[in-house]
Protein backbone atom coordinates (compact mmCIF):
# COMPACT_ATOMS: atom_id res chain seq x y z
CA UNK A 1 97.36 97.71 101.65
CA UNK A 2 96.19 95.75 105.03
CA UNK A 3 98.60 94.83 106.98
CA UNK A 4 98.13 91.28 109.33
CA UNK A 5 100.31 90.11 111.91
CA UNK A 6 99.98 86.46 112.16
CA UNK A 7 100.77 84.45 115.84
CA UNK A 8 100.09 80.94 114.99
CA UNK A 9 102.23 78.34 115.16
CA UNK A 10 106.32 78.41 116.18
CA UNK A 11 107.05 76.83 112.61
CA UNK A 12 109.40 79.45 110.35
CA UNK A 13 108.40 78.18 107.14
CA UNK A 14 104.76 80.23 106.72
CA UNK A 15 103.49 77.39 104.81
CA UNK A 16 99.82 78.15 106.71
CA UNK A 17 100.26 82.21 106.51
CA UNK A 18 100.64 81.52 102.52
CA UNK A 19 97.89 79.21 102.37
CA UNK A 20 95.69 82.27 104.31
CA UNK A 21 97.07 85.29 101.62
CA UNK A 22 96.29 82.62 99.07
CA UNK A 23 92.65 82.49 99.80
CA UNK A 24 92.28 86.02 100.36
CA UNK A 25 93.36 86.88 96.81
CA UNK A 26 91.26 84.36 95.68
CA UNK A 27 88.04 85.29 97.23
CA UNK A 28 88.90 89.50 97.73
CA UNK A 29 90.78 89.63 94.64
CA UNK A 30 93.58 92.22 96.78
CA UNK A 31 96.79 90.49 98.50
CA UNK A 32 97.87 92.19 101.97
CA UNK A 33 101.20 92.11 103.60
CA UNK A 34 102.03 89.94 107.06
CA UNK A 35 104.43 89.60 109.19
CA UNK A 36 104.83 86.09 111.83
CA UNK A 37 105.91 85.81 115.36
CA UNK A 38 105.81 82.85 117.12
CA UNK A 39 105.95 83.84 120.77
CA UNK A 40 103.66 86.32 122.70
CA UNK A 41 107.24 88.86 123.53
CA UNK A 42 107.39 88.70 119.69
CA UNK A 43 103.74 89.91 119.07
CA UNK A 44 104.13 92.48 121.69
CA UNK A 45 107.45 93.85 119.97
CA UNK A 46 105.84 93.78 116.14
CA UNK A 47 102.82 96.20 117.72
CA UNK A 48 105.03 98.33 119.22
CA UNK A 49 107.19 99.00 116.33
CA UNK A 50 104.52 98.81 113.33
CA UNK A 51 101.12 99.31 112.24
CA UNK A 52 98.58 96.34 111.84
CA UNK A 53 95.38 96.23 110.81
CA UNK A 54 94.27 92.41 112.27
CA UNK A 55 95.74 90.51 113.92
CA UNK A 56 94.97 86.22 113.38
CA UNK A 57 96.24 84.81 116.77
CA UNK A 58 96.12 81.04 118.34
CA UNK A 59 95.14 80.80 121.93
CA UNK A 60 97.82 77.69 122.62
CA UNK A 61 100.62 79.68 120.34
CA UNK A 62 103.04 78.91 123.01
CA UNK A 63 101.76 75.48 124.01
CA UNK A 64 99.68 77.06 127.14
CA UNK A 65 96.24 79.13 127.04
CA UNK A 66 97.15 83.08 126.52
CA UNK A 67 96.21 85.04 129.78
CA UNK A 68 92.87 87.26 129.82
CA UNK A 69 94.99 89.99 130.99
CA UNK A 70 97.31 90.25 127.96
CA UNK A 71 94.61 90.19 125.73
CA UNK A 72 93.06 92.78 127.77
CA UNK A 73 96.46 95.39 127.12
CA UNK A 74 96.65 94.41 123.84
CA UNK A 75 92.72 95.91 123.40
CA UNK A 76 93.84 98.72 125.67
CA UNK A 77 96.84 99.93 123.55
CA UNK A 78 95.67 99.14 120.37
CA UNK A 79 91.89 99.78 120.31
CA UNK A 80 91.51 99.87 116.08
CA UNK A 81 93.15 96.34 115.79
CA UNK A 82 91.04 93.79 114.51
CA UNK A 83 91.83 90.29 116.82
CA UNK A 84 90.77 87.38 115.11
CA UNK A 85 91.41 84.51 118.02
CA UNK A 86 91.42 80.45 117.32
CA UNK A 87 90.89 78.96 120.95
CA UNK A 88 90.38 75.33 121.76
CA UNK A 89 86.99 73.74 121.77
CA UNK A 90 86.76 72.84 125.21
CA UNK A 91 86.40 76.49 125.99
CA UNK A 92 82.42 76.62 124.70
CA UNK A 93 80.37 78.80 127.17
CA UNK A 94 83.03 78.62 129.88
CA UNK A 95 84.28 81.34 131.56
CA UNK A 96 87.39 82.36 129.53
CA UNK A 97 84.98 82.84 126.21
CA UNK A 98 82.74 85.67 128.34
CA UNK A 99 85.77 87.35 129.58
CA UNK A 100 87.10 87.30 125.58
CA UNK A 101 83.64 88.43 124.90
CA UNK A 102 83.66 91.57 127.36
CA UNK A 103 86.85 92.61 126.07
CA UNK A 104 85.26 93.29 122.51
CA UNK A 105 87.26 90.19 120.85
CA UNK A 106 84.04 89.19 118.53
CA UNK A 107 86.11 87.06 116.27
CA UNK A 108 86.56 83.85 118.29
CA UNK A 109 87.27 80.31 115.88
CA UNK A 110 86.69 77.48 117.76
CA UNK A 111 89.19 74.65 115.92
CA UNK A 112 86.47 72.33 114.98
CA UNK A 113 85.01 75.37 112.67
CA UNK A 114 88.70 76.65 111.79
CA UNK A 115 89.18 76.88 107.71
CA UNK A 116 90.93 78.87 106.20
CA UNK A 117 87.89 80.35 104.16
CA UNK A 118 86.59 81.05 108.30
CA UNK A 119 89.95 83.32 108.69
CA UNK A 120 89.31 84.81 105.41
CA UNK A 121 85.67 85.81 105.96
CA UNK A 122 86.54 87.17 109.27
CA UNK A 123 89.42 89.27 108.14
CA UNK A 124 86.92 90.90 105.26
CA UNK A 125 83.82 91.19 107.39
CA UNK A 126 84.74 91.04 111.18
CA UNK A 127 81.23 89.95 113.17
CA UNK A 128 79.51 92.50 115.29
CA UNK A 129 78.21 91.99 119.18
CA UNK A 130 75.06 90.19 118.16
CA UNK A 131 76.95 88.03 115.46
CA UNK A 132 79.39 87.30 118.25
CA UNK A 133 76.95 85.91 120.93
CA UNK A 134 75.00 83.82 118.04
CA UNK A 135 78.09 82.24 117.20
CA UNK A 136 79.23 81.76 120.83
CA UNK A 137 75.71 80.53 122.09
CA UNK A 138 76.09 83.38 124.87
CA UNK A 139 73.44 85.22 126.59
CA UNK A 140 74.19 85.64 130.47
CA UNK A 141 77.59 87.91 129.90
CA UNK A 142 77.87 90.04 133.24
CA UNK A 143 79.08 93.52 132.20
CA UNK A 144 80.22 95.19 135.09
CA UNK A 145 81.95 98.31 133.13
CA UNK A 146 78.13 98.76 131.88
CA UNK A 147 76.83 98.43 135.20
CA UNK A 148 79.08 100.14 137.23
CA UNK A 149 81.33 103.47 137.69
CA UNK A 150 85.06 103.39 138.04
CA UNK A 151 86.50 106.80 139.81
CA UNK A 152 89.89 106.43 140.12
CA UNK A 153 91.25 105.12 143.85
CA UNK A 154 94.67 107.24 144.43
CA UNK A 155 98.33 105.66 145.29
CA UNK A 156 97.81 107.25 148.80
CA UNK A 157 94.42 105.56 149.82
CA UNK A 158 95.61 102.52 148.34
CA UNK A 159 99.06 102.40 150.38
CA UNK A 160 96.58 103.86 153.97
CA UNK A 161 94.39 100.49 153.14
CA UNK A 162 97.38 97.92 153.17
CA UNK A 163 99.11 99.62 155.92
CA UNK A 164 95.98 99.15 158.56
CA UNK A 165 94.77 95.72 156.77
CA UNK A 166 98.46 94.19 157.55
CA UNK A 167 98.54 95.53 160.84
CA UNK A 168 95.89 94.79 161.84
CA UNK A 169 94.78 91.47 163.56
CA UNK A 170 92.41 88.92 162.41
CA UNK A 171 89.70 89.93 164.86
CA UNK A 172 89.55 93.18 163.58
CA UNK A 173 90.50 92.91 160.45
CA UNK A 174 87.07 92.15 159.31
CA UNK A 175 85.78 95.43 160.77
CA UNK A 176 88.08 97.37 158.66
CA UNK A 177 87.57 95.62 155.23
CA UNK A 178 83.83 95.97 155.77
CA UNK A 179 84.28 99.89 155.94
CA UNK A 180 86.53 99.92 152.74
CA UNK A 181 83.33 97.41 151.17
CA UNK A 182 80.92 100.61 151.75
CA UNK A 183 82.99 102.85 150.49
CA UNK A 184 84.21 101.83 147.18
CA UNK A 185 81.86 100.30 144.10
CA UNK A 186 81.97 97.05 142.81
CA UNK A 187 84.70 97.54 139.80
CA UNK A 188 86.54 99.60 142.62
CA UNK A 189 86.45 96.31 144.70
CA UNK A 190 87.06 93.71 142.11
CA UNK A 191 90.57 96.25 141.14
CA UNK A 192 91.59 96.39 145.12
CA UNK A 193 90.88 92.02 145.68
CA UNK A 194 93.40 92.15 142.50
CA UNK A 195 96.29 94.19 143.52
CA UNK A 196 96.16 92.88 147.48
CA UNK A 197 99.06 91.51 148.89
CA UNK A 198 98.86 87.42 149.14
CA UNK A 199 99.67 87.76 153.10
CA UNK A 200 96.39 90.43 153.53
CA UNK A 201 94.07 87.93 151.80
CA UNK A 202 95.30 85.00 153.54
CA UNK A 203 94.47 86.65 156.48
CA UNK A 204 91.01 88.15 155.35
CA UNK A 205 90.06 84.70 154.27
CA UNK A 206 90.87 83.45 157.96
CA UNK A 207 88.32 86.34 159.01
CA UNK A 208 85.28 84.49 157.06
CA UNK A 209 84.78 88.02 156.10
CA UNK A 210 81.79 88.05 153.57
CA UNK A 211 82.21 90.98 151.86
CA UNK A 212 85.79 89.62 150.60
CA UNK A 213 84.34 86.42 150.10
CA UNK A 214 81.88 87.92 147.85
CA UNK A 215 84.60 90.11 145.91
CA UNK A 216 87.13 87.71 145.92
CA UNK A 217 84.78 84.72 144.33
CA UNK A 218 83.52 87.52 141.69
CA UNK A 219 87.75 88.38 140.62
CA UNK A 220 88.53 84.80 139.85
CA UNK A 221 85.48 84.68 137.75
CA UNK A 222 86.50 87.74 135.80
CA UNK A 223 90.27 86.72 136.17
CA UNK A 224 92.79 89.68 136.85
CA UNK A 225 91.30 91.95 134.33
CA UNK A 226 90.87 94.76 136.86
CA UNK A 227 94.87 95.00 137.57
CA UNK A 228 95.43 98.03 136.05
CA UNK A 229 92.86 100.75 137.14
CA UNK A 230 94.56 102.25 139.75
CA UNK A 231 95.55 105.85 139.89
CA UNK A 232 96.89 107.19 136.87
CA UNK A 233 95.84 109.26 133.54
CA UNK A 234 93.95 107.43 131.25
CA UNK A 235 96.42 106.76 128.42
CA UNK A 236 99.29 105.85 130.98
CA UNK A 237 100.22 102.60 130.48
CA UNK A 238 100.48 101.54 134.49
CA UNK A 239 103.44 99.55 135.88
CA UNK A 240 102.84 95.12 135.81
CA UNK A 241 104.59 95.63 139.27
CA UNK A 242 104.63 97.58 142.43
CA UNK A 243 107.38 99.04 143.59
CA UNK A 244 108.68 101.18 147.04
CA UNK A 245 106.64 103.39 147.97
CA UNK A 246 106.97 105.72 150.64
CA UNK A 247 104.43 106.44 153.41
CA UNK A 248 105.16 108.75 156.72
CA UNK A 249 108.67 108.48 156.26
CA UNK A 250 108.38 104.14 156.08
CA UNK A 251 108.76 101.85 153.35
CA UNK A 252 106.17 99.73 152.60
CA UNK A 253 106.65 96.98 150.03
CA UNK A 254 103.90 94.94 147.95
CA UNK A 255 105.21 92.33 145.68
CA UNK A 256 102.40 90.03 143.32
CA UNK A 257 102.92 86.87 143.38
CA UNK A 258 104.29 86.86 139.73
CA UNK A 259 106.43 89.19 140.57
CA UNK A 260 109.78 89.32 138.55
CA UNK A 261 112.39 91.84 137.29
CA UNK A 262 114.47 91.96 134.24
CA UNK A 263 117.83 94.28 134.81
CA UNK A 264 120.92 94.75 132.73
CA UNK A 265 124.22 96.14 133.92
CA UNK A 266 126.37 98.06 131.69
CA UNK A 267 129.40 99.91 132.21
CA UNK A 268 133.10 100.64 130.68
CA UNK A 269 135.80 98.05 130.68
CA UNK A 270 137.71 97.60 134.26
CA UNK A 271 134.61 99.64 136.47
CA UNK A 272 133.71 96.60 137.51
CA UNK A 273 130.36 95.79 136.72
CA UNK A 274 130.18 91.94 136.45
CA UNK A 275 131.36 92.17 139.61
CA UNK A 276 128.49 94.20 140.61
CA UNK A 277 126.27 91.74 139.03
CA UNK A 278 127.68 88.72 141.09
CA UNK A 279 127.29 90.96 144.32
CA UNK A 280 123.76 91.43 143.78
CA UNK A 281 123.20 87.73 142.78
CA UNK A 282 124.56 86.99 146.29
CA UNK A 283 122.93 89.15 148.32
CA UNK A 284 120.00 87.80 146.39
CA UNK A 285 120.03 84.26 146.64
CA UNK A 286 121.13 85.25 150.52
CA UNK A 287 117.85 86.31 150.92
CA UNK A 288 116.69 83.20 149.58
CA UNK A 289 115.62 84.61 145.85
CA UNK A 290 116.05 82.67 142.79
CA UNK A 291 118.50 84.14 140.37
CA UNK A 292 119.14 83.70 136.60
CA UNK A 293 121.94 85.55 135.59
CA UNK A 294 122.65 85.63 131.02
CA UNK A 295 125.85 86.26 130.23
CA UNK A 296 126.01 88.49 126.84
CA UNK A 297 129.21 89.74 127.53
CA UNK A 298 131.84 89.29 124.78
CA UNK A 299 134.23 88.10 127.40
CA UNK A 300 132.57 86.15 129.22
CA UNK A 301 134.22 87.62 132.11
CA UNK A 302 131.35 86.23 134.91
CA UNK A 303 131.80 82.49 133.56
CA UNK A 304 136.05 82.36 133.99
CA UNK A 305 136.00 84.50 137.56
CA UNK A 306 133.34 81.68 138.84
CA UNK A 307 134.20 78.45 137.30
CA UNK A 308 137.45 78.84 135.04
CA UNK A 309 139.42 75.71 136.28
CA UNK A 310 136.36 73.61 136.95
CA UNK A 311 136.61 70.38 134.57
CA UNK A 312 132.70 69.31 136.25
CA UNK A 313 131.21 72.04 134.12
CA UNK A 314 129.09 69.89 130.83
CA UNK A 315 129.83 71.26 127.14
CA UNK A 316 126.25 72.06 127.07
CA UNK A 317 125.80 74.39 130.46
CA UNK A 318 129.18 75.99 128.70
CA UNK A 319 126.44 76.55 126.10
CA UNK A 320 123.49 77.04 127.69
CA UNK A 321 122.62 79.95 126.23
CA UNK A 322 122.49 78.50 122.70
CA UNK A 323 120.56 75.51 124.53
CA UNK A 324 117.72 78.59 126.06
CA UNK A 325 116.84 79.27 122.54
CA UNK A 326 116.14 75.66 121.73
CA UNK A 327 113.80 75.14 124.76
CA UNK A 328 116.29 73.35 126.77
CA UNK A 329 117.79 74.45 129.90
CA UNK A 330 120.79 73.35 131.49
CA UNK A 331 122.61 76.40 133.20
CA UNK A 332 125.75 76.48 134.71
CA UNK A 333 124.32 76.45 138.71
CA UNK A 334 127.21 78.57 140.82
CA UNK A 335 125.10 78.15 144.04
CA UNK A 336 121.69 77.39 145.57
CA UNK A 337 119.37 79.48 143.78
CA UNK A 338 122.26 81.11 141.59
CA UNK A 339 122.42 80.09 137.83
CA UNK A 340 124.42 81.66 135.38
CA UNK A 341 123.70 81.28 131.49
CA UNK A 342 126.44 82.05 129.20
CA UNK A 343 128.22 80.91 125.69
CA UNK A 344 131.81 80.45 126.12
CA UNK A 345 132.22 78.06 122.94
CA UNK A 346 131.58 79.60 119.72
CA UNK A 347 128.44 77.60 117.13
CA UNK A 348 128.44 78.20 113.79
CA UNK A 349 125.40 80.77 112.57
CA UNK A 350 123.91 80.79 116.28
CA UNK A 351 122.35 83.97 116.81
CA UNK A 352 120.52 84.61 120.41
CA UNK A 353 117.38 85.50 120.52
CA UNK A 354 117.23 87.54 124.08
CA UNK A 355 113.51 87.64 124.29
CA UNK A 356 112.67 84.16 123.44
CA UNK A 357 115.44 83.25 126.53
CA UNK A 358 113.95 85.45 129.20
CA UNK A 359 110.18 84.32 128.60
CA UNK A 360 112.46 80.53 128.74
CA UNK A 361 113.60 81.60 132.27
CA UNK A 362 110.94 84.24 133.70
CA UNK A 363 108.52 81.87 135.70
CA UNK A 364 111.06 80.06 137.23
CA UNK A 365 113.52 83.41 138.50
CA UNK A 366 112.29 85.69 140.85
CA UNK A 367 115.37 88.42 139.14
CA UNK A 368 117.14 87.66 136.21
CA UNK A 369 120.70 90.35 136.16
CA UNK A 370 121.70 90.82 132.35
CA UNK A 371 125.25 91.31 132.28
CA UNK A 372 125.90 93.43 128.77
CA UNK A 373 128.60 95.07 126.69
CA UNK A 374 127.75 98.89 125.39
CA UNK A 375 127.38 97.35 122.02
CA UNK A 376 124.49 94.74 123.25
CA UNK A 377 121.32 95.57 120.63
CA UNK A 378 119.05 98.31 121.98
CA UNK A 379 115.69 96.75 121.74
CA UNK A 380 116.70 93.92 124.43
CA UNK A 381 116.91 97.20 126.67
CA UNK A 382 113.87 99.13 125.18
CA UNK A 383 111.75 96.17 124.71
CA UNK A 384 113.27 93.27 127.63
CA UNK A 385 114.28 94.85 130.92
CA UNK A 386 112.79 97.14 133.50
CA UNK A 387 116.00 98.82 134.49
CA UNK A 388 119.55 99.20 133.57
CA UNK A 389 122.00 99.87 135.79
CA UNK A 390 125.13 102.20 134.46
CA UNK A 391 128.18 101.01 136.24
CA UNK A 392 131.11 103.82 136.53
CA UNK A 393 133.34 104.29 138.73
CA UNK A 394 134.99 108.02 140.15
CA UNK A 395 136.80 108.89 136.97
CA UNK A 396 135.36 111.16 134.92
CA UNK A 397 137.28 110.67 131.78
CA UNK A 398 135.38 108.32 131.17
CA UNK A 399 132.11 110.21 131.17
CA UNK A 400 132.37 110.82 127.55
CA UNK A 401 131.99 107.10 126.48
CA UNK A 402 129.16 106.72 128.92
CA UNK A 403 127.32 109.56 127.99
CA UNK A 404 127.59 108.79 123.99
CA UNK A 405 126.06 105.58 124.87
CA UNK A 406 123.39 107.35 126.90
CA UNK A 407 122.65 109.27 124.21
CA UNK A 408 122.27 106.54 121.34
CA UNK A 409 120.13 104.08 124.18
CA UNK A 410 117.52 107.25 123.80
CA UNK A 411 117.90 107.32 120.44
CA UNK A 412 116.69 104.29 119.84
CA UNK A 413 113.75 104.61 122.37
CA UNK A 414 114.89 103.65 125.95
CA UNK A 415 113.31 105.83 128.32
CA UNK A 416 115.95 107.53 130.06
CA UNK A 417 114.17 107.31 133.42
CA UNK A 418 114.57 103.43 133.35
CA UNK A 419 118.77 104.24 133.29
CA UNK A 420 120.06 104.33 137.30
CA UNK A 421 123.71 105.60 137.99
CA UNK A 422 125.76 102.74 140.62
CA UNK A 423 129.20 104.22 141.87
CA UNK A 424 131.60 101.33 141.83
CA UNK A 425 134.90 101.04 143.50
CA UNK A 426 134.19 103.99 145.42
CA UNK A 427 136.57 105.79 147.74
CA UNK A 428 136.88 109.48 149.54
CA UNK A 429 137.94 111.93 147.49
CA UNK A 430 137.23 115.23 145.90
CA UNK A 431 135.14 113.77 143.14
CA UNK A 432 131.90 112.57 144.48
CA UNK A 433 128.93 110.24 142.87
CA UNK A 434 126.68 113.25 142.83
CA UNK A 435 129.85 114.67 140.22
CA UNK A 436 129.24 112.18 137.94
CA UNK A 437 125.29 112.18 138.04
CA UNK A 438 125.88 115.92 137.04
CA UNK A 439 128.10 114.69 133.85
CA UNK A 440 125.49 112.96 132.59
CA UNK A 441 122.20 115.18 133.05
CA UNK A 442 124.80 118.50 132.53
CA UNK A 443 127.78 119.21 129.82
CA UNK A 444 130.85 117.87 131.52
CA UNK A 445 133.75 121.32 132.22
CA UNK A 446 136.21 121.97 129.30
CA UNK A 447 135.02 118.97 127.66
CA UNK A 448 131.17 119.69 125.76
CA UNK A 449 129.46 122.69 124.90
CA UNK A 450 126.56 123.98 127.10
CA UNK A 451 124.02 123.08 124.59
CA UNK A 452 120.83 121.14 125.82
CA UNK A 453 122.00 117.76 123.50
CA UNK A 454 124.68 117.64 126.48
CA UNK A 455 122.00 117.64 128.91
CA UNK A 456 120.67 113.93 129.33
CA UNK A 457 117.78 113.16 131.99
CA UNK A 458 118.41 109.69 133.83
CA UNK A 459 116.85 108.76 137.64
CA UNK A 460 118.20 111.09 140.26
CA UNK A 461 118.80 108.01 142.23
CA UNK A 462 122.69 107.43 143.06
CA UNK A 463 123.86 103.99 144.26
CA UNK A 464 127.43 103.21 145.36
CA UNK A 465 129.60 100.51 146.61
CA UNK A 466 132.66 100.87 148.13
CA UNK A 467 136.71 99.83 147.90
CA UNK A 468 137.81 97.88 150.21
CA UNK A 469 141.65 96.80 149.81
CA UNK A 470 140.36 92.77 151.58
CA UNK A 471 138.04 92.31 149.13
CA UNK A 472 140.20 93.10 146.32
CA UNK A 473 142.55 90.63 147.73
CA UNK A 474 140.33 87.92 148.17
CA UNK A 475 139.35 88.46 144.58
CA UNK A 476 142.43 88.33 143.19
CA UNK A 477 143.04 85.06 144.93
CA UNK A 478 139.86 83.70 144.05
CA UNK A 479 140.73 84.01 140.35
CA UNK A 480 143.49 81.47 140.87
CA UNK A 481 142.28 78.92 143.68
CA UNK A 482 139.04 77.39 142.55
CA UNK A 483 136.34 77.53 145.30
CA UNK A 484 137.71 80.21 146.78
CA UNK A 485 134.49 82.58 147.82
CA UNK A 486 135.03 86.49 148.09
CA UNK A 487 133.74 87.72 151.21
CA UNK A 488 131.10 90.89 151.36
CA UNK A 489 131.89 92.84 153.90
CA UNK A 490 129.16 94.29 156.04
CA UNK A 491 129.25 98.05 154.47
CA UNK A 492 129.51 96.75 151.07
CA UNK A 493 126.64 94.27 151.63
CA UNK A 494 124.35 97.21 153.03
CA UNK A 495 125.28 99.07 149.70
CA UNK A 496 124.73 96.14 147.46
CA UNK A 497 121.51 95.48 149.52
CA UNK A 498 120.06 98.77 148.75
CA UNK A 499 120.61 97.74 144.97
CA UNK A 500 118.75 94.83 145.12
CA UNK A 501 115.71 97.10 147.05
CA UNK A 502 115.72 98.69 144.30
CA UNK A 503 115.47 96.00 142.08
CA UNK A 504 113.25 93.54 144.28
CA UNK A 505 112.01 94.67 147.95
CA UNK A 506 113.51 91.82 150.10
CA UNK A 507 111.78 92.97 153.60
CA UNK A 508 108.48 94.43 154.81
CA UNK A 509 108.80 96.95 157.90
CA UNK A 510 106.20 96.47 160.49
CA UNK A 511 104.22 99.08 161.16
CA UNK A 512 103.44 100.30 165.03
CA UNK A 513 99.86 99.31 165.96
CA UNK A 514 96.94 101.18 166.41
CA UNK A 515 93.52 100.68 168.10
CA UNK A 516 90.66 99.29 165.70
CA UNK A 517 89.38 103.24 165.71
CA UNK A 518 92.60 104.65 164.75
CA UNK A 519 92.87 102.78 162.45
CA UNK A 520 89.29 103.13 160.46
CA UNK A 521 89.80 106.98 161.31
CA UNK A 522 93.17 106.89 159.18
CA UNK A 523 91.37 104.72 156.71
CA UNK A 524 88.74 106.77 156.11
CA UNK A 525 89.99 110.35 156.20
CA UNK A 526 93.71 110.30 154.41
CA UNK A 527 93.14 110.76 150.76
């Protein structure tokens, strides 16, 4: 039986999905089953999980034109699905039609033709190219991928170019883009203008360089549709972001403009890891980054360390996580830059919807920390966050907790290699972290069996923060006295620091520089 996935309107009663199976009994004589979401994480996490045949979605679904570029992964991943796309009429012959057009989407409804006898046709006998450009009135569609050849432009080359094009200065920055413009084919061009760092094309659009100008005009035509050709096999789905990378023993660190992260903290009762997420909201925000942390842990224990006692706090920030899922936000705001969503009075039949909350918050956070319990529902971590950070602390014992939770988080699809180990509360001693890495990704002594189900795979990367006797004072005290701030010391804030490199690179290191020859000799011959 078809299967449809329908993405039209944020309205739970299907009163318009109906009306569509309707008509398609009564014209095909067959029903087919359908499933709604009514935001775009929503359509992404009904693809992943199950197979449709069409797909019938509205450009404005969430009240603002769908991006090129997540049309373009949907086609990408899911090649055999039929899109069937209403978009507004003021769209004829522009610009955001051809790009639909070049990514095979043939079944565009304009609004002023939409019926549901339109969907119905569509969904039986879905139009070919030629049908497409009659019904679009288009005939000057520039093809590049017809045109052109993409060979794929490695990680090193790309990481050489923005070392010597941030270096260098404007003068001779021209020089060297000009060399990279005879080197590399158009579609190789239009990818490299999308993935450049926003302080390398400021800087090549001070040059007047015309080759860039010529690229660069040519990429906002075609929108970012050429983000994700970089080097990698061809069914590899390649990262939205780009993270530390390093080059001749430096860090370099590019971060898009739309840059954001989505991280959740985990770990066993008393290790400490709401702690862990304040720390890294404060080095954060310290660093002037915007931070949106969601409380979804049962205690609540992030909301009474920071503001039990204050009587300013509204009944609806005490709810603001209930409020996220209406569309209204009114977080609890613990400092400049620092706001902390959370649910500390209980609503009858409220249930939180943790995707529809982070696409509430994402363009307006540069990091948003999830603070969870071990029983949190494992799709928000296979589906909503890049990372998740295991906090533990030196005591083994408690391996066997964390590692049955390890084991069901994989289970349920979480890639392992997302799951990073942080130390917490560390002090000398004969256990070290690199002991409890090996509990994980070996069987722990005299406690499991050496069979491979004992042998988990997690990132090799180890982060710890230390105990410091002050600190735990201060806290302590600041649990009582309201306003009372714990202060980081400076080792601890170097170890939470490296946490938050990890999560978002805060600093760019300069690089030494070279002479304009050097520097097209490097460009030129490291592959």
């Amino acid at each position: 039986m078809l299967k449809v996935l329908f993405g039209l309107n944020q309205s739970p009663n299907r009163e318009i999905e109906n009306k569509i199976r309707d008509k398609y009994k009564e014209v095909v004589g067959e029903r087919f089953d359908y499933d709604s979401e009514y935001y775009i994480e929503g359509i992404w996490r009904a693809l992943k999980q199950n197979h449709y045949d069409i797909l019938v979605l509205r450009e404005d679904l969430e009240g603002i034109p769908i991006k090129v570029q997540l049309l373009d992964d949907i086609t990408d991943n899911y090649p055999d699905l039929q899109i069937i796309y209403i978009v507004d009429d003021e769209h004829h012959k522009d610009n955001y039609i051809k790009q639909l057009f070049n990514l095979g989407i043939y079944n565009i409804i304009y609004k002023e033709d939409l019926t549901l006898i339109q969907i119905v046709e569509l969904m039986q006998h879905p139009r070919n190219k030629m049908e497409a450009k009659i019904y679009l009135d288009i005939d000057d569609i520039e093809s590049i991928s017809e045109t052109s050849t993409m060979e794929i432009i490695n990680d090193r080359e790309i990481e050489t170019m923005f070392l010597n094009l941030r270096a260098a200065e404007v003068e001779d920055i021209s020089a060297i883009f000009d060399e990279i413009a005879k080197t590399y084919n158009d579609k190789q061009m239009l990818f490299l203008i999308s993935i450049l760092p926003k302080d390398i094309k400021e800087k090549l659009s001070r040059s007047g360089n015309k080759n860039f100008e010529k690229h660069y005009k040519r990429w906002v035509i075609l929108d970012d549709k050429y983000t994700e050709l970089g080097s990698r096999k061809s069914d590899e789905k390649a990262p939205k972001t780009k993270t530390i990378t390093r080059v001749e023993e430096k860090y370099i660190h590019s971060i898009p403009s739309d840059y954001n992260k989505v991280v959740a903290f985990v770990g066993n009762r008393q290790v400490g890891s709401t702690t862990v997420v304040d720390l890294v909201a404060r080095v954060f925000i310290k660093n002037e980054k915007k931070v949106s942390v969601l409380d979804l842990t049962k205690n609540k224990t992030l909301y009474y360390v920071k503001c039990w006692g204050d009587t300013h706090i509204s009944n609806k920030e005490k709810r603001s996580l209930e409020y996220l899922n209406k569309g209204e936000n009114y977080p609890i705001p613990l400092d400049t830059n620092y706001r902390l969503y959370t649910q500390v009075e209980e609503v009858e039949n409220f249930e939180f919807d943790f995707f529809q909350a982070v696409e509430q918050i994402r363009y307006d956070s540069d990091v948003i920390l999830i603070d969870m319990d071990f029983d949190t529902p494992y799709d928000w971590l296979k589906y909503g966050v890049t990372s998740v950070y295991l906090v533990n602390d030196l005591n083994i014992l408690n391996m066997m907790t964390v590692k049955d939770y390890i084991r069901k988080l994989i289970k349920h699809g979480v890639n392992s290699k997302k799951i990073n180990l942080i130390i917490n509360k560390y002090v000398k001693a004969k256990v070290k972290p690199e002991d409890i890495l090996a509990c994980i990704n070996q069987p722990i002594p005299y406690l499991e069996y050496d069979s491979d189900t004992n042998c988990l795979d997690i990132s090799k990367k180890i982060f710890k923060i230390d105990f410091d006797i002050e600190t735990y004072k201060s806290m302590l005290s600041s649990y009582l006295f309201v306003g009372d701030e714990v202060p980081i010391i400076k080792q601890m804030e170097e170890q939470v620091t490296s946490i938050c490199q990890h999560i978002y690179p805060l600093t760019t290191t300069s690089q030494p520089k070279n002479s304009i020859g050097d520097k097209l000799k490097k460009l030129l011959t490291i592959k």
